[in-house]
Every structure is written in structure tokens, then in C-alpha cells.
N, C-alpha and C. Protein backbone atom coordinates (compact mmCIF):
# COMPACT_ATOMS: atom_id res chain seq x y z
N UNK A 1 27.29 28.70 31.99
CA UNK A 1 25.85 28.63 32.21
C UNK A 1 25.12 29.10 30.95
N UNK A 2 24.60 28.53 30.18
CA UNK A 2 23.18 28.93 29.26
C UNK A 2 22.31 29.24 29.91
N UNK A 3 21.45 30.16 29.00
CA UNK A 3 20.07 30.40 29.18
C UNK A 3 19.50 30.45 28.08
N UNK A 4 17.87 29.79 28.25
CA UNK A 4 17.23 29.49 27.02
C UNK A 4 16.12 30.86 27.58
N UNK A 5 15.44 31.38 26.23
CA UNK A 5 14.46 32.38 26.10
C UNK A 5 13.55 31.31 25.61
N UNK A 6 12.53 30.90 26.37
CA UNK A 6 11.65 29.79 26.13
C UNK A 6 10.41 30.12 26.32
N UNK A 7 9.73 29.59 25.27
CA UNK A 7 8.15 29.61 25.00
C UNK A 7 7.79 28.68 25.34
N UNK A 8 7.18 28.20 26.65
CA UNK A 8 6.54 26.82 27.17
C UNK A 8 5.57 25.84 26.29
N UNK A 9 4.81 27.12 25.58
CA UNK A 9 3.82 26.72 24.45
C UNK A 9 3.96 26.46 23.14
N UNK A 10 5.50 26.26 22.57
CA UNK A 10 6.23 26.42 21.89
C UNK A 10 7.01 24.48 21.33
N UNK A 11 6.69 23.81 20.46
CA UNK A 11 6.88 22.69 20.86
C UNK A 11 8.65 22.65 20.86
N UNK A 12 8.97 23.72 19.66
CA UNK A 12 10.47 23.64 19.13
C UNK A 12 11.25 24.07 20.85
N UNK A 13 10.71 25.04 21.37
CA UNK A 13 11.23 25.62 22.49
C UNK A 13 11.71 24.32 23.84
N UNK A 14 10.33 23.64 23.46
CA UNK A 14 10.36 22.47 24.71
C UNK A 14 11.21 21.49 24.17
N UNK A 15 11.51 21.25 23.04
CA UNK A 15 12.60 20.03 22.43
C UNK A 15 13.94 20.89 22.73
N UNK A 16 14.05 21.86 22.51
CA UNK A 16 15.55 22.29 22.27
C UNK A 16 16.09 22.37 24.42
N UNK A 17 15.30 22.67 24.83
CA UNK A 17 15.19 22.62 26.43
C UNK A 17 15.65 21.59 26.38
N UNK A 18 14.33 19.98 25.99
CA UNK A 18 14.37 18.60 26.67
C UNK A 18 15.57 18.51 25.63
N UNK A 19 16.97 18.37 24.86
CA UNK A 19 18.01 18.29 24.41
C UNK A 19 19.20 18.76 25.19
N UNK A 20 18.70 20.12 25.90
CA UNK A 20 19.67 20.36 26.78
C UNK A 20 19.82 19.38 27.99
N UNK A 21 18.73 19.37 28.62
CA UNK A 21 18.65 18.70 30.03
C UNK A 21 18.87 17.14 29.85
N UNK A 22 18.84 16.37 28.42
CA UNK A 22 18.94 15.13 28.65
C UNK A 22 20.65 15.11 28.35
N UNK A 23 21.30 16.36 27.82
CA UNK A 23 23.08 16.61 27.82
C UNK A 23 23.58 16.73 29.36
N UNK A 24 22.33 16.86 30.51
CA UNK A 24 22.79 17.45 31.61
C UNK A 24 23.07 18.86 31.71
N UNK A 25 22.74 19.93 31.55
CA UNK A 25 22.86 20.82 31.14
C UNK A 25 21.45 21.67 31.73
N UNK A 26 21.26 22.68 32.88
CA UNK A 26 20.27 22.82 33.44
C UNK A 26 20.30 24.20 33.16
N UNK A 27 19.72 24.82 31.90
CA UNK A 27 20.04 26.54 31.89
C UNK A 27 18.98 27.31 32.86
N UNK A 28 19.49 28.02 32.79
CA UNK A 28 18.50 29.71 33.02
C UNK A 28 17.42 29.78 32.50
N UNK A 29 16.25 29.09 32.53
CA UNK A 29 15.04 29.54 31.94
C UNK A 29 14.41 30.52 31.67
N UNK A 30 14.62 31.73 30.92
CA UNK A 30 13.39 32.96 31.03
C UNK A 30 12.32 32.49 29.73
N UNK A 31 11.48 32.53 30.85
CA UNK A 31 10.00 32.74 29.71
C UNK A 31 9.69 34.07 29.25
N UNK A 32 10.12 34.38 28.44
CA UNK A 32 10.65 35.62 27.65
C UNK A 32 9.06 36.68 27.22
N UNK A 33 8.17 35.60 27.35
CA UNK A 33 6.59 35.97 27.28
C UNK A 33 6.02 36.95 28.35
N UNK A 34 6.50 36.72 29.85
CA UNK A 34 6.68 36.99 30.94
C UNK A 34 7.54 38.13 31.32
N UNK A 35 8.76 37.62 31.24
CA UNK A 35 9.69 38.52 31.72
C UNK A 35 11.18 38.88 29.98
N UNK A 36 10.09 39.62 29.86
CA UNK A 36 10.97 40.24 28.32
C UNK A 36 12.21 40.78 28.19
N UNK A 37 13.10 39.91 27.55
CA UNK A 37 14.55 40.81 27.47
C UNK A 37 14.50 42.50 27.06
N UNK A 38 15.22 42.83 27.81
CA UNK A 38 15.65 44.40 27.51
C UNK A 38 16.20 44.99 25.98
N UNK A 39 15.94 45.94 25.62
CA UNK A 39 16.19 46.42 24.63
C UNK A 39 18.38 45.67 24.45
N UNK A 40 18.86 46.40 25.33
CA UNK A 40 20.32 46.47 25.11
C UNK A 40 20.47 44.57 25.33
N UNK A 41 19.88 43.93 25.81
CA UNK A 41 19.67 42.30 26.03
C UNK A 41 19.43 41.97 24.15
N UNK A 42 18.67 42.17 23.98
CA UNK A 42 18.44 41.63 22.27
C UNK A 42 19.17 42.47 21.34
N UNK A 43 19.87 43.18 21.62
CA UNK A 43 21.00 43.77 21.02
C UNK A 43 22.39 42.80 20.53
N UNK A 44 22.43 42.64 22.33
CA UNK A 44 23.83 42.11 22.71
C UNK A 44 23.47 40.00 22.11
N UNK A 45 22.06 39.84 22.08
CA UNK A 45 22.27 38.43 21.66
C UNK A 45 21.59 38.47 19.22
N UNK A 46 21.45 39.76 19.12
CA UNK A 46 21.77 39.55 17.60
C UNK A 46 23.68 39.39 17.67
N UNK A 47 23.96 40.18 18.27
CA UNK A 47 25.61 40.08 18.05
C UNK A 47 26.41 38.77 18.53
N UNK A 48 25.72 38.38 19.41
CA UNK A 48 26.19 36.58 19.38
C UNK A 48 25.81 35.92 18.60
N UNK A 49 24.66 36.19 17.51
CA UNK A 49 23.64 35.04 16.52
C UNK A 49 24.69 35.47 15.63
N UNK A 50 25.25 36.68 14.82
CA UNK A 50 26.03 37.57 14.08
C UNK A 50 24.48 37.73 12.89
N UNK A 51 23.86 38.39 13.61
CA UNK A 51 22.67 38.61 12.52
C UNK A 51 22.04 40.29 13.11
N UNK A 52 21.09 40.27 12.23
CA UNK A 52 20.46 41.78 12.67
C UNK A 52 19.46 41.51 13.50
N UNK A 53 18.71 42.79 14.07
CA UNK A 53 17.78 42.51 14.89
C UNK A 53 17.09 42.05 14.46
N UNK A 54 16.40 42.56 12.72
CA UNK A 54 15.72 42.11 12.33
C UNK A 54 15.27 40.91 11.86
N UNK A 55 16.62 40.38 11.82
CA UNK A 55 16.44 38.70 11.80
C UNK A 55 15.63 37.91 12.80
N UNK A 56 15.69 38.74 14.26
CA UNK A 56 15.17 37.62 15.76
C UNK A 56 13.16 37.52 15.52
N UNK A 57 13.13 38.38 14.53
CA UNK A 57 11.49 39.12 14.37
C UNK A 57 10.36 37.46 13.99
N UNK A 58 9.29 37.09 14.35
CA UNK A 58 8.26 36.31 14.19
C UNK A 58 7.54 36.88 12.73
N UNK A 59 8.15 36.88 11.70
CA UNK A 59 7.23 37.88 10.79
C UNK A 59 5.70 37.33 10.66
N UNK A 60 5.66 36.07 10.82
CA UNK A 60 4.73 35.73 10.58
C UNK A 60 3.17 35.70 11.90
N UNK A 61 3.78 36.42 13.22
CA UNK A 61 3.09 36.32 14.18
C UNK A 61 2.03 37.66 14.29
N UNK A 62 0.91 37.84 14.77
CA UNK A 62 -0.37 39.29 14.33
C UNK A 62 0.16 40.38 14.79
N UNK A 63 1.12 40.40 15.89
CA UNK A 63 1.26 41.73 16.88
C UNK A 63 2.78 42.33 15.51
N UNK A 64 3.39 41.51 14.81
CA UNK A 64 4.58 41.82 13.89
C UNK A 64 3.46 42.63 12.24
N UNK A 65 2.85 41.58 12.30
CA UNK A 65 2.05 41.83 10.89
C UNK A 65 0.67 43.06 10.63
N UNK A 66 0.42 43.42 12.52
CA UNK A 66 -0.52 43.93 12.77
C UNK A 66 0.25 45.43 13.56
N UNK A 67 1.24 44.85 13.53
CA UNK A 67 1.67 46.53 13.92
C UNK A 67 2.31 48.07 13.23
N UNK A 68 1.18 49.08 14.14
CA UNK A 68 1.54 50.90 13.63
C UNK A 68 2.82 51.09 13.60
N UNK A 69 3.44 50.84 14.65
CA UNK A 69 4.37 51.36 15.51
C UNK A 69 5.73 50.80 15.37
N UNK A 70 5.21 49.91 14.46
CA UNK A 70 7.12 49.12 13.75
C UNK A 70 8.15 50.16 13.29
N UNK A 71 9.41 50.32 13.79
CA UNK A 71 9.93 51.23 13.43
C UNK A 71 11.17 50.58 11.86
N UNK A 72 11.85 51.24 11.66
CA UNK A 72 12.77 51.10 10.39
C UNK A 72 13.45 49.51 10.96
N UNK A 73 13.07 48.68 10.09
CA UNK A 73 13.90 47.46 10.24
C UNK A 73 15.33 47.37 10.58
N UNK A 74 16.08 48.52 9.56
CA UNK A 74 17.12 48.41 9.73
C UNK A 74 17.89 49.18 10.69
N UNK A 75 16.99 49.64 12.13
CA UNK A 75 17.08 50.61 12.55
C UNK A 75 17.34 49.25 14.11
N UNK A 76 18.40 49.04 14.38
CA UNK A 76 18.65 48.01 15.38
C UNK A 76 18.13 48.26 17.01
N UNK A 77 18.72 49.35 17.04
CA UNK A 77 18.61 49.85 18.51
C UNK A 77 16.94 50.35 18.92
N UNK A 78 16.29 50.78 17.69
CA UNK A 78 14.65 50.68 17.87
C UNK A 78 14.35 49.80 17.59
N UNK A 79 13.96 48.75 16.87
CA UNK A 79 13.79 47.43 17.02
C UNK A 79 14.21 46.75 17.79
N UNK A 80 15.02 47.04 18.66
CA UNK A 80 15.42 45.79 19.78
C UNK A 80 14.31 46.73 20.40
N UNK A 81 14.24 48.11 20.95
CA UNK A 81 13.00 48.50 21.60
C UNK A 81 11.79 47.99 21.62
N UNK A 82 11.42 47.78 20.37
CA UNK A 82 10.02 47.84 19.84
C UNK A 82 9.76 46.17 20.09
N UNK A 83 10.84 45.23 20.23
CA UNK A 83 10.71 43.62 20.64
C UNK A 83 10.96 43.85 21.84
N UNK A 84 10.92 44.52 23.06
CA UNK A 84 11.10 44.47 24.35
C UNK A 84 9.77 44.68 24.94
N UNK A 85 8.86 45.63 24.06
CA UNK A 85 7.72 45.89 24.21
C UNK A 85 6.68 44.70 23.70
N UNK A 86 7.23 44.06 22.23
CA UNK A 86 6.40 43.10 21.79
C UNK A 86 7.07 41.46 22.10
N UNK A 87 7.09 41.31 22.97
CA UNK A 87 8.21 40.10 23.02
C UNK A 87 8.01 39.15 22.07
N UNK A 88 6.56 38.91 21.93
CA UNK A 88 5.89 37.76 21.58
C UNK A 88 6.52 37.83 19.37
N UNK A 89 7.14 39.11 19.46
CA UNK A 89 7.30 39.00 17.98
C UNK A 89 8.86 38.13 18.20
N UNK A 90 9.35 37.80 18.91
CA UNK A 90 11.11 37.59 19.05
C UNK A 90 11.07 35.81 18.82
N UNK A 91 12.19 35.78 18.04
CA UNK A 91 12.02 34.21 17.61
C UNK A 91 12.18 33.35 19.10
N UNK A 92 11.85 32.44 18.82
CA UNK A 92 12.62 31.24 19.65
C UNK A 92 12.62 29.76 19.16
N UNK A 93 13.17 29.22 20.11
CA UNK A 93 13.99 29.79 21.38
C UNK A 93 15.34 29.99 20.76
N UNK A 94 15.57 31.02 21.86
CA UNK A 94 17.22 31.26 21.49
C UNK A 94 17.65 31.25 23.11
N UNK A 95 19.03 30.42 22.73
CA UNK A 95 19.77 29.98 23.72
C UNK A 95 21.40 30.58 23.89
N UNK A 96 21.75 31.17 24.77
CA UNK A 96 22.53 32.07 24.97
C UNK A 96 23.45 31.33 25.71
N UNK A 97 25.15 31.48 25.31
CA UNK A 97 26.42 31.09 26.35
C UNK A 97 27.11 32.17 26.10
N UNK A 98 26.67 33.46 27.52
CA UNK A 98 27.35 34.38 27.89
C UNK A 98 29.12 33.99 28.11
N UNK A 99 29.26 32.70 28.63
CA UNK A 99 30.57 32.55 29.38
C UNK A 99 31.44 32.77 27.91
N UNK A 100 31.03 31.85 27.20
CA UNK A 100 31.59 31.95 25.65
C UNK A 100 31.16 32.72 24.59
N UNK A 101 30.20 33.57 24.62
CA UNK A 101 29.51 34.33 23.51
C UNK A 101 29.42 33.80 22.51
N UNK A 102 28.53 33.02 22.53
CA UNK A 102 27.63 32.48 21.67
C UNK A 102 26.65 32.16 21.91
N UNK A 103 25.90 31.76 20.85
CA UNK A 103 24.11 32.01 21.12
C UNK A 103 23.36 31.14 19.42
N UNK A 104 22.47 30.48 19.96
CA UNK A 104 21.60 29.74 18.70
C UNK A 104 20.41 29.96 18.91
N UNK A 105 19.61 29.48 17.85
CA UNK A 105 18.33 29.37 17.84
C UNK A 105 18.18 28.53 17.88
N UNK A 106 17.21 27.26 18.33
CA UNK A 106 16.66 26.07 18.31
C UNK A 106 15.86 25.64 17.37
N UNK A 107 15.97 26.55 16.60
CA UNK A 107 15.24 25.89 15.03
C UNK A 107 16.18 25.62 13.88
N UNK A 108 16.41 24.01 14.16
CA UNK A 108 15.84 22.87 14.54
C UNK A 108 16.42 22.45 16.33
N UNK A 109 15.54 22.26 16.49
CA UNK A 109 16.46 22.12 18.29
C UNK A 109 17.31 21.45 18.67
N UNK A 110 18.15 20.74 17.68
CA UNK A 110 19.43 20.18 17.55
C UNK A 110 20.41 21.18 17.28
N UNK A 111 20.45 22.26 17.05
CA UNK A 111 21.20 23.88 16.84
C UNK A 111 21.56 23.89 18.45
N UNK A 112 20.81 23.55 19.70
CA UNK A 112 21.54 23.89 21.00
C UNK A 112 22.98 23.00 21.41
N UNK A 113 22.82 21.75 20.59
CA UNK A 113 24.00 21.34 21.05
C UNK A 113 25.34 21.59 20.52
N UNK A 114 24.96 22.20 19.91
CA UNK A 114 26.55 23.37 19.21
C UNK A 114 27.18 23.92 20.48
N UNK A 115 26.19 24.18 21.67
CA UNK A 115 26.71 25.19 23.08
C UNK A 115 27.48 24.42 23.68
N UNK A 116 26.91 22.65 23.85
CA UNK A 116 27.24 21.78 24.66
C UNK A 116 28.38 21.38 24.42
């Protein structure tokens, strides 16, 4: 079973989705905007990407560029904090196969069918 961390408003998010579902392939939807992965959740999916936390970060989004409270980049386990609180800074979509541990980003949203 996949699950995509999907931004509805997101066009890359909705292609890498409509790629899955036209493979047949019906994941786990969390709208991650909504219902925000957990600190130890964006932990456990930098270690399936094999990247840092700091990699999953929107640098370019206001709440990333506009925030006090950013802690040490290279500081994983507070930064996965500090994106549980800011979800909206966390890339997407990223698409997760717990069964197999692995996990992509959908940028370009042809990256999900690596899962399939």
C-alpha cells in the first residue's frame, strides 16, 4: 500500500496521484495540510528518500523564509518538529511504500512510478 502526502492545490501533487491511479494503484491519501505528519513520521520518510530533513523543507515558501523559530538545519529530530508544526514548509508530494521502504518525491511526477 502507498501513501501520497498530497497538496490538492498543488498541480505536481495532483499529476503524481492521477499517475498512480491511472497504474491502478489507489494510495492512502493524507492531505498533509490538514492532518500533518508527526515529527518521528518525517524522520522515518527522510530515511526512505536517503536525504536529510532538511532536504523535505519548501525553502522557497513565507512560513520557511519568514520564520523565528527555525531551529539548526542540521539538527534532524528538531526540524522534523518544527515541519510537524509548519507542514506547509514540507515538500511534495512525497509518496511513501512502507511495505518496501521506499519513498519519492513527485517532482517530476513520473518519480512515483519507481513504487509501481
Amino acid at each position: 500500500m502507498l501513501t501520497i502526502y498530497h497538496n490538492p492545490r498543488c498541480s505536481k501533487s495532483r499529476q503524481s496521484l492521477e499517475l498512480l491511479q491511472k497504474s491502478g494503484v489507489e494510495p492512502t491519501i493524507v492531505e498533509y495540510l490538514q492532518t500533518a505528519p508527526k515529527a518521528d513520521r518525517i524522520l522515518d520518510i527522510a530515511g526512505l528518500l536517503d536525504v536529510t530533513v532538511a532536504d523535505l523543507l519548501r525553502r522557497g515558501e513565507d512560513v520557511f523564509k519568514s520564520a523565528t523559530d527555525l531551529p539548526d538545519l542540521a539538527d534532524n529530530a528538531a526540524l522534523a518538529a518544527w515541519i510537524e508544526h509548519n507542514p506547509k514548509s514540507l515538500e511534495r508530494p512525497i509518496i511513501v511504500d512502507d511495505a518496501n521502504g521506499r519513498a519519492v518525491i513527485g517532482r517530476p511526477p513520473e518519480n512515483v512510478l519507481a513504487l509501481i
